[in-house]
N, C-alpha and C. Protein backbone atom coordinates (compact mmCIF):
# COMPACT_ATOMS: atom_id res chain seq x y z
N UNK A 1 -64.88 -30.51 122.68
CA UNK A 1 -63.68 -31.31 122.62
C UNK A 1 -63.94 -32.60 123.38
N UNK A 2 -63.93 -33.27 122.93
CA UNK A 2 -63.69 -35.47 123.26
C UNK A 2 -62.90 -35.44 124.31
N UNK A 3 -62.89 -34.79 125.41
CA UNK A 3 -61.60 -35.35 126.13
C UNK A 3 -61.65 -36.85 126.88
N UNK A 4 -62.43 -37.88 126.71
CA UNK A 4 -62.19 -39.00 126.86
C UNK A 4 -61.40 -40.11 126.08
N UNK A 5 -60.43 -39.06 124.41
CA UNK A 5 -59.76 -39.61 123.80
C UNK A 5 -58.30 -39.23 124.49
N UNK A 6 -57.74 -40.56 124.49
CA UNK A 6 -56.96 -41.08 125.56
C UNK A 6 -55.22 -40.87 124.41
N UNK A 7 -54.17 -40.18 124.80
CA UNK A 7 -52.76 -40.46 124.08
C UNK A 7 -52.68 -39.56 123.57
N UNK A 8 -52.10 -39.42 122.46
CA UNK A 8 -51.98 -38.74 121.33
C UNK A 8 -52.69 -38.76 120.13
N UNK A 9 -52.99 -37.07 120.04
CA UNK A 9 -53.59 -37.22 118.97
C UNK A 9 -55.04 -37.28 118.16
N UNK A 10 -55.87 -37.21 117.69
CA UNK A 10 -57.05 -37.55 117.30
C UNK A 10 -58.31 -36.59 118.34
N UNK A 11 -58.01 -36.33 118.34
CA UNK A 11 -59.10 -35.06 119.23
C UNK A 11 -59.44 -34.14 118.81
N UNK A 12 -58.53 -33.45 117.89
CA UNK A 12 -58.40 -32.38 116.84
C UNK A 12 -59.42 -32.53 115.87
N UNK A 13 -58.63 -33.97 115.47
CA UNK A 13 -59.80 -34.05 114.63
C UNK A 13 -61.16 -35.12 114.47
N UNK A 14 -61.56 -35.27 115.24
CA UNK A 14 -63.25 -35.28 116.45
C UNK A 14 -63.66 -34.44 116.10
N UNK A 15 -62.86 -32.87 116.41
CA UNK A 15 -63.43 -31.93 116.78
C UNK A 15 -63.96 -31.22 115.66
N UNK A 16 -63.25 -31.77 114.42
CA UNK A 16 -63.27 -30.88 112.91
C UNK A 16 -64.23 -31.79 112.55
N UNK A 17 -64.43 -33.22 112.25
CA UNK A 17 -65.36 -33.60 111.97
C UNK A 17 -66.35 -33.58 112.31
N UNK A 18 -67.06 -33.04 113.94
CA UNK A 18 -68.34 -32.71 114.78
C UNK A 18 -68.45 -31.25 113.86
N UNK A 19 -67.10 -30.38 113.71
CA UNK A 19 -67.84 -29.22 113.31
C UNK A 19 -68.43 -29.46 111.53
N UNK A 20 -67.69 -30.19 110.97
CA UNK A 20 -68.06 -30.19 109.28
C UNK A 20 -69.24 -31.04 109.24
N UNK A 21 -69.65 -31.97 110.23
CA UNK A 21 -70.99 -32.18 110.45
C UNK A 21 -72.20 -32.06 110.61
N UNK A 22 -72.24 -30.81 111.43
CA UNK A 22 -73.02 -29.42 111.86
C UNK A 22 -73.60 -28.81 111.20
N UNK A 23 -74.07 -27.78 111.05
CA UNK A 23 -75.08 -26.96 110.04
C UNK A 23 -73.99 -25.52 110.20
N UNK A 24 -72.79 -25.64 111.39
CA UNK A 24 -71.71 -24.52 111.04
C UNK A 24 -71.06 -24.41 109.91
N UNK A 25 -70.44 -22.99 109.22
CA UNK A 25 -70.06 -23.36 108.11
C UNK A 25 -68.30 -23.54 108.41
N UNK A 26 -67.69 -24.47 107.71
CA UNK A 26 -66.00 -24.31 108.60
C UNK A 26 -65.47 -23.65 107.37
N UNK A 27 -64.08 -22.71 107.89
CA UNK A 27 -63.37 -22.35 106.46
C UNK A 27 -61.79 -22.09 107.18
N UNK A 28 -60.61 -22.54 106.68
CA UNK A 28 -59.53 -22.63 107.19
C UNK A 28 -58.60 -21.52 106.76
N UNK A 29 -58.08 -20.95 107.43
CA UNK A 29 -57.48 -19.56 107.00
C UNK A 29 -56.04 -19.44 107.60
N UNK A 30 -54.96 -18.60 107.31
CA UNK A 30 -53.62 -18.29 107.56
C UNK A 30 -53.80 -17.55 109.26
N UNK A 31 -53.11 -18.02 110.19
CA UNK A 31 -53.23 -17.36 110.98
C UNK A 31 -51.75 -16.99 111.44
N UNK A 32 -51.50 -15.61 110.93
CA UNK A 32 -49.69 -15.13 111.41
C UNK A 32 -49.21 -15.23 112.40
N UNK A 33 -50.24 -15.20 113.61
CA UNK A 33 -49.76 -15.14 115.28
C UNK A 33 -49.93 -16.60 115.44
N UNK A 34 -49.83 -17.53 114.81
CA UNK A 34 -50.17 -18.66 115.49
C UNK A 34 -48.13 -19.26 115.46
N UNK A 35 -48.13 -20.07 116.79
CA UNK A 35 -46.60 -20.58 116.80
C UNK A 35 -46.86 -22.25 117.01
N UNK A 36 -46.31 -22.96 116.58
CA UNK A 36 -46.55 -24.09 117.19
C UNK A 36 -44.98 -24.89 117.48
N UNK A 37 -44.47 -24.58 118.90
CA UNK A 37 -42.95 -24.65 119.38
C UNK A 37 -42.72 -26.50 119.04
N UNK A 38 -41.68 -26.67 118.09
CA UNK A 38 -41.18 -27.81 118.30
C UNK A 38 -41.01 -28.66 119.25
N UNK A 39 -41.48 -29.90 118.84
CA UNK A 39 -41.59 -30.57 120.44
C UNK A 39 -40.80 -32.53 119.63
N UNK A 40 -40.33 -33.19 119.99
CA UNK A 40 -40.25 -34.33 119.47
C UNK A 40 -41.61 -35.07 119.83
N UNK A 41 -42.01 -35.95 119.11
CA UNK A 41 -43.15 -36.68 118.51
C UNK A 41 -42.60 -38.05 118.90
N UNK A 42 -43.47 -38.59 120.14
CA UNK A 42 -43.59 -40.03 120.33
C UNK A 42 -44.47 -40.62 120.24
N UNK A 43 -44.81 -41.94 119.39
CA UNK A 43 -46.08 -42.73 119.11
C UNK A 43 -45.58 -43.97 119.97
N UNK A 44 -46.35 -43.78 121.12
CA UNK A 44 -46.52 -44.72 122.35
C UNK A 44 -46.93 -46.12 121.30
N UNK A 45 -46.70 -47.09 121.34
CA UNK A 45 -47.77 -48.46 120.84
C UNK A 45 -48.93 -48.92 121.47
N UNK A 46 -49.34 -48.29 122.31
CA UNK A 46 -50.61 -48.89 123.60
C UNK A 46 -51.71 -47.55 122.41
N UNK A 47 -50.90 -46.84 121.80
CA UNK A 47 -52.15 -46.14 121.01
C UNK A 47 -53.22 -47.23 120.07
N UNK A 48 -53.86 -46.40 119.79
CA UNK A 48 -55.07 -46.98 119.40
C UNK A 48 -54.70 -47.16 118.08
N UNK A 49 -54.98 -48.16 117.35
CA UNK A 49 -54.03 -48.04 115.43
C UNK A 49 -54.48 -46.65 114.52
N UNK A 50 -55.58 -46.07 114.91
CA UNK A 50 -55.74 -44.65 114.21
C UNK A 50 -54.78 -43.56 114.74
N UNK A 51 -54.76 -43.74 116.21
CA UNK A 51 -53.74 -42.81 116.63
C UNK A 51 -51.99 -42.90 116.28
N UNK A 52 -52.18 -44.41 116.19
CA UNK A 52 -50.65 -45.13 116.11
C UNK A 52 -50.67 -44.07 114.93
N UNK A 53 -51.31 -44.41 113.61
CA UNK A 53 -51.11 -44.17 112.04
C UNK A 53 -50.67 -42.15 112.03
N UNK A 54 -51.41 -41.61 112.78
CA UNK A 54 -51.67 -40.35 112.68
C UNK A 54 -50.52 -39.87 112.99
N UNK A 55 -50.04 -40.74 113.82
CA UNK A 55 -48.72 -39.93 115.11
C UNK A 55 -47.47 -39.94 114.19
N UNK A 56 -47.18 -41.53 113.80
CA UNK A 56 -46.41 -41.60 112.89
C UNK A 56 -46.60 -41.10 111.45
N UNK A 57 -47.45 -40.67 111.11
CA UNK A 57 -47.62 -39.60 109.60
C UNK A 57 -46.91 -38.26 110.16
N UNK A 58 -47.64 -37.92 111.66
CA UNK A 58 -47.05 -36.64 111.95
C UNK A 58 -45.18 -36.68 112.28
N UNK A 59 -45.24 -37.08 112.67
CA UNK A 59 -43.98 -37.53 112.67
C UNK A 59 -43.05 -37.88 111.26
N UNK A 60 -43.39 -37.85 110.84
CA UNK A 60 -42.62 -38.57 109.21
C UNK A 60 -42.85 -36.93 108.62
N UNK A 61 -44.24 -36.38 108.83
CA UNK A 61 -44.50 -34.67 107.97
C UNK A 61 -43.41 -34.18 108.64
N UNK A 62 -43.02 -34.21 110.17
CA UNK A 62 -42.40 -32.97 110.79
C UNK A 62 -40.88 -33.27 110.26
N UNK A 63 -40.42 -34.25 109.62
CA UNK A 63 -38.83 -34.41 109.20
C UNK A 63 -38.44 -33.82 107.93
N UNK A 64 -39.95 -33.19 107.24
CA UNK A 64 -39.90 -32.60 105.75
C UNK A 64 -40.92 -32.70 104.87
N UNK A 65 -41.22 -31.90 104.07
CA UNK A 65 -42.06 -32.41 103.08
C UNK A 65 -41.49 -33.56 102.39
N UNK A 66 -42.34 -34.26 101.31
CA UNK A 66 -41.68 -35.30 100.58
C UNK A 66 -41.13 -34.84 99.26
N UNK A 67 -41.25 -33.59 99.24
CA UNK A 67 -40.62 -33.06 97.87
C UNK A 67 -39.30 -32.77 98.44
N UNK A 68 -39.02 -32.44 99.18
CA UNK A 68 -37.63 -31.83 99.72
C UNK A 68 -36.91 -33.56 100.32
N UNK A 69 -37.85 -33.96 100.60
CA UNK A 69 -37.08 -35.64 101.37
C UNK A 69 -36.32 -36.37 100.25
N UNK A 70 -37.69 -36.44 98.52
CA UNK A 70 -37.36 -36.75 97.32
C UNK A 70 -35.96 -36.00 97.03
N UNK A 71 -35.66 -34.86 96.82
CA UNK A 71 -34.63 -33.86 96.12
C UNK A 71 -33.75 -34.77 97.37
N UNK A 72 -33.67 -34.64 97.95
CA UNK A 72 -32.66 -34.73 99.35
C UNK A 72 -32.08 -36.40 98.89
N UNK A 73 -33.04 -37.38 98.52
CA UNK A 73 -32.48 -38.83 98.25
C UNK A 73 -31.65 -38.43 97.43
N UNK A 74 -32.15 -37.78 96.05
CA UNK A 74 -31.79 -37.97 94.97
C UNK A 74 -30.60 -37.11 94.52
N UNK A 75 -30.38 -36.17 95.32
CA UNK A 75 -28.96 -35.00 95.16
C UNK A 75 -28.01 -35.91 95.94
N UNK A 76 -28.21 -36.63 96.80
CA UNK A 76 -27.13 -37.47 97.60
C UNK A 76 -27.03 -38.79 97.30
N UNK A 77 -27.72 -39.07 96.11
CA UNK A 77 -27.26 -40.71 95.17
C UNK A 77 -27.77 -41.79 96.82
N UNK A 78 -28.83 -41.85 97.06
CA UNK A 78 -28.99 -42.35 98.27
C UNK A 78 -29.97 -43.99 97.74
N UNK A 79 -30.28 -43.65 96.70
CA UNK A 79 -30.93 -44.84 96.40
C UNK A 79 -30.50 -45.21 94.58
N UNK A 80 -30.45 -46.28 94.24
CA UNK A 80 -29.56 -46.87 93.30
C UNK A 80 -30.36 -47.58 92.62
């Protein structure tokens, strides 16, 4: 793990790209015990513009998918 990457964000995936780099093989799987407790999502601006971009994607994913955001405009006549 990179821990000289500084804010939010992007360390994760450092870490996925060092491993899909590797001669390890990676494979991503369902994990039932895993929790990940709601937290609100702040994208500081002193981030770095990859981190800026990432934080705010995550942030925009955690309000909904875009199929449910889409249905959600469009059942409530929200755009004309």
């Amino acid at each position: 793990m990179n821990v000289a990457i500084q804010g939010w964000g992007q360390e994760d995936v450092d870490l996925f790209d060092r491993f899909v780099k590797s001669n390890l093989t990676v494979f991503r799987t369902v994990d039932a015990d895993l929790i990940h407790i709601y937290h609100d999502i702040k994208c500081s601006p002193s981030l770095t513009q990859a981190q800026l971009d990432m934080c705010v994607g995550t942030k925009m994913n955690s309000l909904g998918d875009q199929t449910e955001l889409a249905r959600y405009v469009l059942d409530n006549n929200l755009i004309s």
